[in-house]
Protein backbone atom coordinates (compact mmCIF):
# COMPACT_ATOMS: atom_id res chain seq x y z
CA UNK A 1 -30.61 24.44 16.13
CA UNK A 2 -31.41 20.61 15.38
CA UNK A 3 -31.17 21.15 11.84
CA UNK A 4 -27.57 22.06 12.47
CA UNK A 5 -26.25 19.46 14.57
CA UNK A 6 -28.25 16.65 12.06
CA UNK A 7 -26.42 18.68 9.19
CA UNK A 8 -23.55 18.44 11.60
CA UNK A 9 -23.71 14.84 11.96
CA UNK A 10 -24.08 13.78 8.37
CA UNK A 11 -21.26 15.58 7.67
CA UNK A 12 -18.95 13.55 10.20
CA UNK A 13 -20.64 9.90 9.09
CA UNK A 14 -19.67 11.07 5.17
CA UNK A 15 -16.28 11.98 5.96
CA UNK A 16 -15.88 8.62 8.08
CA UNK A 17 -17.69 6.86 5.55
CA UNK A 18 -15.04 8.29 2.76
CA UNK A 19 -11.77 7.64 5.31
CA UNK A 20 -13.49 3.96 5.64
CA UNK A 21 -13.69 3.65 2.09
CA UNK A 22 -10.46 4.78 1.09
CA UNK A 23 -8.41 2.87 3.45
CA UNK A 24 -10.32 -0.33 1.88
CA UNK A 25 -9.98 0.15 -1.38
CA UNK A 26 -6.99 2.43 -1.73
CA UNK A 27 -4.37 2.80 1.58
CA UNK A 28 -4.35 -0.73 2.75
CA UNK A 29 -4.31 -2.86 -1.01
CA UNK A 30 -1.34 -0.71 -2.07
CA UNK A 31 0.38 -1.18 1.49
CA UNK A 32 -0.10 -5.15 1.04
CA UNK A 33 1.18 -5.00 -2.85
CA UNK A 34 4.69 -3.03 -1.59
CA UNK A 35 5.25 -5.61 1.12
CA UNK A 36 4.64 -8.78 -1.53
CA UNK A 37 6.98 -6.64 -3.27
CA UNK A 38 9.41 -6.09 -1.16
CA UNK A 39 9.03 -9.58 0.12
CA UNK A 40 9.73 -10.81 -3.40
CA UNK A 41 12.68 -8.91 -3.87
CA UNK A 42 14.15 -10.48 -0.58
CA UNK A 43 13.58 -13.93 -1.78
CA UNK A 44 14.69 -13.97 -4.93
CA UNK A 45 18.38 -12.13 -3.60
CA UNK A 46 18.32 -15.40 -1.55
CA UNK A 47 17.91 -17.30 -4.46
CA UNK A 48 20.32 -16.07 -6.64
CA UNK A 49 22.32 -18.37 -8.10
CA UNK A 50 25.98 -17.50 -9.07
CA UNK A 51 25.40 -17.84 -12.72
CA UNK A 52 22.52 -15.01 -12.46
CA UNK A 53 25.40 -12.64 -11.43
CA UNK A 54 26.66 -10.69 -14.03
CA UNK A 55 30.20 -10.80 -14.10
CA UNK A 56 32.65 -9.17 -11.74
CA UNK A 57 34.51 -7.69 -14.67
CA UNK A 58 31.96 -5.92 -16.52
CA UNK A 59 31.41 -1.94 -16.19
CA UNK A 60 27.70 -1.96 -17.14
């Protein structure tokens, strides 16, 4: 019965170990990249000068 609840245990501190690790190292840098991204995007429509429009006649 202790055998179990040790396997038991390990178990749980792996898979909290792995969530741990992949929220460092995967979830939370990609999270921080798409709002620099997004933030980037925002500035540089603020930016925009008129003469980085493209013309109002053109189709394309």
């Amino acid at each position: 019965m202790s055998t179990e609840i040790w396997q038991f245990a390990g178990m749980l501190a792996f898979f909290a170990i792995a969530l741990f690790l992949w929220l460092r190292i995967v979830y939370l840098p990609g999270r921080t990249l798409e709002r620099w991204e997004d933030r980037r995007i925002e500035v540089r429509k603020e930016h925009r000068r008129p003469e980085d429009s493209p013309p109002r006649g053109c189709d394309s």
